[in-house]
C-alpha atoms as a PDB file:
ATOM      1  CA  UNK A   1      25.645  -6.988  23.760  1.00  0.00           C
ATOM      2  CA  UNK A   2      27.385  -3.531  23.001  1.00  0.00           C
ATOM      3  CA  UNK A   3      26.581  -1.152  20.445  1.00  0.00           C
ATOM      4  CA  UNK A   4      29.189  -2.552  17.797  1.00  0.00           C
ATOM      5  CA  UNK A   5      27.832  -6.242  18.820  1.00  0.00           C
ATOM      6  CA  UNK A   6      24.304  -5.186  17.930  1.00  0.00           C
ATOM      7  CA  UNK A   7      25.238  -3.526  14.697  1.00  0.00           C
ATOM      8  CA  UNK A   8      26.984  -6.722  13.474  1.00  0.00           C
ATOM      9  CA  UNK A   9      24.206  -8.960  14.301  1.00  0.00           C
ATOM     10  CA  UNK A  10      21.243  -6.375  12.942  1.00  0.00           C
ATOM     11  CA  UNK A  11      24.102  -6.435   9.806  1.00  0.00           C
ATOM     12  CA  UNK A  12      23.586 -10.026  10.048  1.00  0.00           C
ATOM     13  CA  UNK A  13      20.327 -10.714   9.937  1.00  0.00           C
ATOM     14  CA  UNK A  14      19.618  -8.064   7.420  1.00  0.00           C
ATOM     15  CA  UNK A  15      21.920  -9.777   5.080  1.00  0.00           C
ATOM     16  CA  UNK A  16      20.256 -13.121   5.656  1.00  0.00           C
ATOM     17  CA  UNK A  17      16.140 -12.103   5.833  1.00  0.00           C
ATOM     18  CA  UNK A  18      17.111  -9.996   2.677  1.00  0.00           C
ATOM     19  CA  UNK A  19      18.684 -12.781   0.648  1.00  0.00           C
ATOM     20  CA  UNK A  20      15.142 -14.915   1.666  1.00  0.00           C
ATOM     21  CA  UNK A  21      13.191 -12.342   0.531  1.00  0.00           C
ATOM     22  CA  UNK A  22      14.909 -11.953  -3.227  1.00  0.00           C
ATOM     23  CA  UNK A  23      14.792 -15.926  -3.361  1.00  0.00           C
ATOM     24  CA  UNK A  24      10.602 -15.797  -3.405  1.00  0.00           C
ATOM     25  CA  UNK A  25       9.013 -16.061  -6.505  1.00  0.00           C
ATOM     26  CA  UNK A  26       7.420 -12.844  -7.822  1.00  0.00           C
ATOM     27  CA  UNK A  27       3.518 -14.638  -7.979  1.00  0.00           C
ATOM     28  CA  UNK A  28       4.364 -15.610  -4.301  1.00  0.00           C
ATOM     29  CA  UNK A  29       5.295 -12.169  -3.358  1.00  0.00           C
ATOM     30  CA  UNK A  30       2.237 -11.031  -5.006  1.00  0.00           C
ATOM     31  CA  UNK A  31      -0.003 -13.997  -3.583  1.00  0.00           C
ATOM     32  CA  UNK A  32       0.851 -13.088   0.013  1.00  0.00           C
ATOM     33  CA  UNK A  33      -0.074  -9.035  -0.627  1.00  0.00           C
ATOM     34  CA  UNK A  34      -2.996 -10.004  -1.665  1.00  0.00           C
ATOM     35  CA  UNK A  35      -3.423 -12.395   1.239  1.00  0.00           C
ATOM     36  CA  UNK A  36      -2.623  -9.776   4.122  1.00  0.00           C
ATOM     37  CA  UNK A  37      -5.463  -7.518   2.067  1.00  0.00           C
ATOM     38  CA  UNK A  38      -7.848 -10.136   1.971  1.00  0.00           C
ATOM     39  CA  UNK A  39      -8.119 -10.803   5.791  1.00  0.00           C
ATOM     40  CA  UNK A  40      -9.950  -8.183   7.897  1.00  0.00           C
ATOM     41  CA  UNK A  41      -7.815  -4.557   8.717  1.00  0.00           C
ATOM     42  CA  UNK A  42      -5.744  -4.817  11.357  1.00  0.00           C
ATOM     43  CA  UNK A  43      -6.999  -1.480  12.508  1.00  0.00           C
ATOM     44  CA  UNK A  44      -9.857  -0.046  11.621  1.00  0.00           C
ATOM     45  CA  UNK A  45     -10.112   3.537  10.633  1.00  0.00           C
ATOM     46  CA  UNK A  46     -12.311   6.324  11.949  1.00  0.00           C
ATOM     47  CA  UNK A  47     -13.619   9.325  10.224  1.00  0.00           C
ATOM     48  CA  UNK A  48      -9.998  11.335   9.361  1.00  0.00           C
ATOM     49  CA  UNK A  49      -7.769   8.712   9.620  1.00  0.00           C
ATOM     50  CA  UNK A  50      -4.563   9.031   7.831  1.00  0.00           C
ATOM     51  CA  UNK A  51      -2.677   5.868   6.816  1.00  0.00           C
ATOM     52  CA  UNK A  52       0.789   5.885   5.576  1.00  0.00           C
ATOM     53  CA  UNK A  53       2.653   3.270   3.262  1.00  0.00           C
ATOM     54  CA  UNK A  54       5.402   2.694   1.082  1.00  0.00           C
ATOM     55  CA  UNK A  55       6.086   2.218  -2.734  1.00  0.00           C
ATOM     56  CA  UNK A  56       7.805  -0.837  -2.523  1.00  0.00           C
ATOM     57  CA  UNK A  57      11.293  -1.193  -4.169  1.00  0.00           C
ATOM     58  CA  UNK A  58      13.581  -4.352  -5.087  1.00  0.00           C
ATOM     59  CA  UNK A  59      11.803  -7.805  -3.320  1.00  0.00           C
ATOM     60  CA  UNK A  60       9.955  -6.006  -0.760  1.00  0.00           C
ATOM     61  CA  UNK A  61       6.087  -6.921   0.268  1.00  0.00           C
ATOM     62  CA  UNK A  62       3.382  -5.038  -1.945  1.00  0.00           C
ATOM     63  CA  UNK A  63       1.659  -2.830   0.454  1.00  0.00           C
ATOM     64  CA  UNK A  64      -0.705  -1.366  -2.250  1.00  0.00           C
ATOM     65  CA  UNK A  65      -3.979  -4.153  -1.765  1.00  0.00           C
ATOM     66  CA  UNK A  66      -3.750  -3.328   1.526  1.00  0.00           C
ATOM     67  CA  UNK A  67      -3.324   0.820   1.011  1.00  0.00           C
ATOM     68  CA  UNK A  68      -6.537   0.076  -1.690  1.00  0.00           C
ATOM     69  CA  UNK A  69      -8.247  -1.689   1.130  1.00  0.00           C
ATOM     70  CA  UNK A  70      -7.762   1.316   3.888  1.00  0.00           C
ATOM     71  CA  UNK A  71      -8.866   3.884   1.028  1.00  0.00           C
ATOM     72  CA  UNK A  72     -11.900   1.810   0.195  1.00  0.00           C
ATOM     73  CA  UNK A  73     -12.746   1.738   4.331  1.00  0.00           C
ATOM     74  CA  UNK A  74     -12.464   5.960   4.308  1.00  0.00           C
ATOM     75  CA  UNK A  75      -9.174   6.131   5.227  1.00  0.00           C
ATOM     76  CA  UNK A  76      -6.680   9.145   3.475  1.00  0.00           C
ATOM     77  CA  UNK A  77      -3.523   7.790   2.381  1.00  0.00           C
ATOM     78  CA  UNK A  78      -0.236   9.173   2.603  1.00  0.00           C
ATOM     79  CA  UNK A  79       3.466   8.411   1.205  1.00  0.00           C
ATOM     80  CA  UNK A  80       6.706   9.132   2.602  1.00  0.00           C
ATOM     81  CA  UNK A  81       9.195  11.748   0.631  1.00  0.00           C
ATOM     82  CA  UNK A  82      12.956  11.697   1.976  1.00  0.00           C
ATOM     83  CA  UNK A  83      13.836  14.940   3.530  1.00  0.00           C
ATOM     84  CA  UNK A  84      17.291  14.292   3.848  1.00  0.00           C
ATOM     85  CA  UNK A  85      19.733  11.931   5.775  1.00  0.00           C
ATOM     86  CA  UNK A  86      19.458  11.882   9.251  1.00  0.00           C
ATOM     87  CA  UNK A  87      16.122  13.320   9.236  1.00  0.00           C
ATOM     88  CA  UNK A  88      12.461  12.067   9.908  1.00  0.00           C
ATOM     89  CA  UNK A  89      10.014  11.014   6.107  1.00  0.00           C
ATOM     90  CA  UNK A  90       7.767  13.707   4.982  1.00  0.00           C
ATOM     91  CA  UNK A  91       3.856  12.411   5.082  1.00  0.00           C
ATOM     92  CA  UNK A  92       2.509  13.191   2.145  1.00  0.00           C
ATOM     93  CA  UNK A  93      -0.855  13.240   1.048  1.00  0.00           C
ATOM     94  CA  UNK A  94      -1.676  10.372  -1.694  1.00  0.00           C
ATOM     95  CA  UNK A  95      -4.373   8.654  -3.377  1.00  0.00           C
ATOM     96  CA  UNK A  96      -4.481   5.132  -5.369  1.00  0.00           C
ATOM     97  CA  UNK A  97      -3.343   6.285  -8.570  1.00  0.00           C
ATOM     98  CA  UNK A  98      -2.074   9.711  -8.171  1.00  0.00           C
ATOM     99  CA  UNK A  99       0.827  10.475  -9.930  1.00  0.00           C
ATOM    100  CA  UNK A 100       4.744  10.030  -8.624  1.00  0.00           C
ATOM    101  CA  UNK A 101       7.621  11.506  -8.856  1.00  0.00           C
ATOM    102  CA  UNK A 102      11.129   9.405  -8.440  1.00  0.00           C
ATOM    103  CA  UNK A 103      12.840  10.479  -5.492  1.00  0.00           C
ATOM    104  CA  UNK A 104      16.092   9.370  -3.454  1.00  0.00           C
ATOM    105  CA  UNK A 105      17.052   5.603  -4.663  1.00  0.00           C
ATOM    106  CA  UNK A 106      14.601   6.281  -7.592  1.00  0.00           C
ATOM    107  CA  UNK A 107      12.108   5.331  -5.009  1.00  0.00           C
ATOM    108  CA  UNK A 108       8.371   6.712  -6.235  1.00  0.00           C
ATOM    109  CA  UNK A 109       6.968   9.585  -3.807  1.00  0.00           C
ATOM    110  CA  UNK A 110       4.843  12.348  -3.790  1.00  0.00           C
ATOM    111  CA  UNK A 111       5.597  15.347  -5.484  1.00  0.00           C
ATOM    112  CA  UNK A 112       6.469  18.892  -3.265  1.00  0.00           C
ATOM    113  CA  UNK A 113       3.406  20.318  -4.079  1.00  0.00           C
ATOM    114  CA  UNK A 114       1.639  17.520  -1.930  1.00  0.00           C
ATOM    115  CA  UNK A 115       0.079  18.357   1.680  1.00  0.00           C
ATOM    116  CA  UNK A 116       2.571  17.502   4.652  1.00  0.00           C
ATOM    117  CA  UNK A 117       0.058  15.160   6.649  1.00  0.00           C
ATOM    118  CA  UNK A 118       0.596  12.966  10.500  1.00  0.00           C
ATOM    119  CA  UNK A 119      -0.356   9.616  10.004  1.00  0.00           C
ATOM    120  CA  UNK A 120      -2.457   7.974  12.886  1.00  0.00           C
ATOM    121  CA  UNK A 121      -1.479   4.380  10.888  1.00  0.00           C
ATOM    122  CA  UNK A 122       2.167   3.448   9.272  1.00  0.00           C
ATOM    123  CA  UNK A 123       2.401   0.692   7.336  1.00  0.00           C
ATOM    124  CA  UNK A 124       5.853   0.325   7.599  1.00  0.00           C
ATOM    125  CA  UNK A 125       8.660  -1.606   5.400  1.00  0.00           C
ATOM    126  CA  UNK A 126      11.113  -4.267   7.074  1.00  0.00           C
ATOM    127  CA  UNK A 127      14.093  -6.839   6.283  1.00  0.00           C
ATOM    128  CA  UNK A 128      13.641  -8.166   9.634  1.00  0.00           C
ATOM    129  CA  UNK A 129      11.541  -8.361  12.556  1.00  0.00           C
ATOM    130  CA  UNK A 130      10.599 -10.222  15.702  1.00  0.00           C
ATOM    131  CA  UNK A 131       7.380 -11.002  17.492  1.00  0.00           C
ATOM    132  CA  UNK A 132       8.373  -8.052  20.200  1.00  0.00           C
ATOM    133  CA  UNK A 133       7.692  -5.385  17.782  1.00  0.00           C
ATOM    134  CA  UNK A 134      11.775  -4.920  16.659  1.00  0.00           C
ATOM    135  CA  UNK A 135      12.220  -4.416  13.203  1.00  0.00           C
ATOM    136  CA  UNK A 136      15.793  -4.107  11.050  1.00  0.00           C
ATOM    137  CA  UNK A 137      15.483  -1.390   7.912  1.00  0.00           C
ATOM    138  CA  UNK A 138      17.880  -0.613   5.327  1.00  0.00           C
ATOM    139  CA  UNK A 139      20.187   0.869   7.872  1.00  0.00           C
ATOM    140  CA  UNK A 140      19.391   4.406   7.748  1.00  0.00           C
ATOM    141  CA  UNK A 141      16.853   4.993  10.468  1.00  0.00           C
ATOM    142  CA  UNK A 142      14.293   6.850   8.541  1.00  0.00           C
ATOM    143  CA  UNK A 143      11.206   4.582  10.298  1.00  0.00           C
ATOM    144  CA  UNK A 144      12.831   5.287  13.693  1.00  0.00           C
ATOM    145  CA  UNK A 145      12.800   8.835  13.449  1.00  0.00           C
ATOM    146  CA  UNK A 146       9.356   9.139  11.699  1.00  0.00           C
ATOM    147  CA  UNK A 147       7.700   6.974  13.855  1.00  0.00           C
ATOM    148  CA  UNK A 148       9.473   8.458  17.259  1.00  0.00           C
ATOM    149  CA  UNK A 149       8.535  12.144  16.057  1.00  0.00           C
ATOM    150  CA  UNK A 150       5.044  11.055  14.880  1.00  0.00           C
ATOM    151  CA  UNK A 151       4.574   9.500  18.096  1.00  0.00           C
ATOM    152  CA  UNK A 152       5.863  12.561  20.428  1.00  0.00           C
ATOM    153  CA  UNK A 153       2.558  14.769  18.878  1.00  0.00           C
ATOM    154  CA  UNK A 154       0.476  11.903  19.240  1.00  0.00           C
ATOM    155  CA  UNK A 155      -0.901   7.677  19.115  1.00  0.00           C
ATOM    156  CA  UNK A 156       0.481   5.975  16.370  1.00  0.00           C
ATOM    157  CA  UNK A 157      -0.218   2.474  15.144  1.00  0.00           C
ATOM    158  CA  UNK A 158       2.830   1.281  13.313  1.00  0.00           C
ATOM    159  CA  UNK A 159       2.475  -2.103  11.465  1.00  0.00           C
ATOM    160  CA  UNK A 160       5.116  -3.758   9.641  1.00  0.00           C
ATOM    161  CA  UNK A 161       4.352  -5.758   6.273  1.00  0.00           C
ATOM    162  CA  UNK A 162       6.532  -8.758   5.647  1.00  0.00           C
ATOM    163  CA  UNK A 163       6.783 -12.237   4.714  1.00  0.00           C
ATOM    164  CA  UNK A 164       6.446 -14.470   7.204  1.00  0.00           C
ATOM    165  CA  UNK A 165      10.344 -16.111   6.460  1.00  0.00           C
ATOM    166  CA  UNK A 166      11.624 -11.945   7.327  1.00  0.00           C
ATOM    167  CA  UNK A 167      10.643 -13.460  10.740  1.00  0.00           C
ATOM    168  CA  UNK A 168      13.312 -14.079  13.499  1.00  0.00           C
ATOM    169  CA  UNK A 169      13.516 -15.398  17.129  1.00  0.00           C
ATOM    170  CA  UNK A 170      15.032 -12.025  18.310  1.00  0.00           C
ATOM    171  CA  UNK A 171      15.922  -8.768  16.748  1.00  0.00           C
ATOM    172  CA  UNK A 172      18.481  -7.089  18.539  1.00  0.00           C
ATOM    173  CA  UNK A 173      17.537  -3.432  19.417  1.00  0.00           C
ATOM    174  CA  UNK A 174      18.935   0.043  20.960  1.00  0.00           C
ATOM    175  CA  UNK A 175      16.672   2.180  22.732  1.00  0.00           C
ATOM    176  CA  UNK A 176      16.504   4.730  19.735  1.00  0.00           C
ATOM    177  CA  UNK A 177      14.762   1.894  17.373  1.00  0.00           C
ATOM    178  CA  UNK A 178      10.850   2.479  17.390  1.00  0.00           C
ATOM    179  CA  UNK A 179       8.794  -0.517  18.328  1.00  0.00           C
ATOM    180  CA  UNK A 180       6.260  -2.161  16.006  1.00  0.00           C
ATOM    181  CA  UNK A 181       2.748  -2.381  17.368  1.00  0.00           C
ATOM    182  CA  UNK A 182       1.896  -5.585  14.765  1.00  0.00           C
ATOM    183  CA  UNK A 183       3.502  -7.333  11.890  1.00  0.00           C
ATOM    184  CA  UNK A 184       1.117  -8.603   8.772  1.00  0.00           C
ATOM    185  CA  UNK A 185       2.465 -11.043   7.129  1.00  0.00           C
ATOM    186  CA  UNK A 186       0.453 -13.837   4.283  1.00  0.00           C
ATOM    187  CA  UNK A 187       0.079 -16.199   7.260  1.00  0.00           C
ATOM    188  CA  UNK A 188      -0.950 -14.368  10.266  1.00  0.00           C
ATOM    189  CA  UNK A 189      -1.427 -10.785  12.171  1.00  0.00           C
ATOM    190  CA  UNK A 190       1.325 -10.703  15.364  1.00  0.00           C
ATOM    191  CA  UNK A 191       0.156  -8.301  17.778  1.00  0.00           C
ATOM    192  CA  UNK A 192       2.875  -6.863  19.334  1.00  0.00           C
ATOM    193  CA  UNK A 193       1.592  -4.277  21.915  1.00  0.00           C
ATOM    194  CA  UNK A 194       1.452  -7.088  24.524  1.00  0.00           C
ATOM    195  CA  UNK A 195       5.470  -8.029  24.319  1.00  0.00           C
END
């Protein structure tokens, strides 16, 4: 496939995993957040361990119980700020509860005043994904540069959060999208690092 044949098909199946995801019922949304939370961490966290999530916006996965569940293990959290188009998240430093500003897209973030931090875990948010770690965002790359930057200083786990119908047989790819290293979804953990 060339470049305009994999933007089509990501185009594709963004459109499609999207349009499952709005048809779920908000308690199933909420049943399967809760479910990913209630099975052990994917990853556990060591003394200074900084895990990043999301707020989620429109029909996306709730990664809060799971954020609630890294914070209760000793983990610092951390939540992304837009910088600007074209250019990696800001990590900022968060806690359950903290207050939020609205940012780009009216999505909830940190305020400026919060600590810049590197995340050593990113819970990250996808339309679509496939059991080789390939994920399809929103389209502007934010995850891809965040992740690639984050990972050019140092390890970083990235985990997607879905629901297990985001999932597809194969999610076309360029060499500049960053690889998952698992997916959590309400029915299982898909380790990745091994595709």
């Amino acid at each position: 496939m060339n470049i305009a044949d994999i933007a089509a098909r990501k185009t594709e199946l963004r459109t499609e995993a999207l349009a499952r995801r709005d048809a779920l019922a908000p308690e199933a949304r909420a049943a399967a957040a809760e479910a990913i939370a209630a099975r052990p961490l994917p990853v556990a966290p060591r003394a200074g361990t900084i895990v990043s999530g999301f707020m989620p916006i429109k029909s996306e996965i709730n990664p809060l119980p799971l954020l609630r569940r890294y914070a209760e293990a000793g983990a610092q959290l951390a939540l992304p700020k837009i910088v600007g188009r074209g250019q990696a998240l800001s990590m900022r430093a968060w806690s359950i509860g903290a207050p939020l500003v609205k940012g780009q897209w009216n999505i909830c973030e940190p305020d400026a005043a919060a600590p810049e931090v590197e995340p050593d875990i990113m819970i990250v948010p996808l339309a679509a994904f496939d059991r080789q770690g390939h994920r399809i965002g929103y389209g502007a790359g934010y995850y891809d540069r965040t992740i690639q930057s984050l990972r050019a200083k140092k390890p970083v786990t990235a985990i997607g959060i879905a629901f297990a119908m985001q999932e597809f047989d194969e999610v076309p790819a360029l060499s500049h999208d960053a690889r998952l290293d698992l997916v959590l979804t309400e029915r299982e953990a898909i380790d990745c690092r091994g595709a």
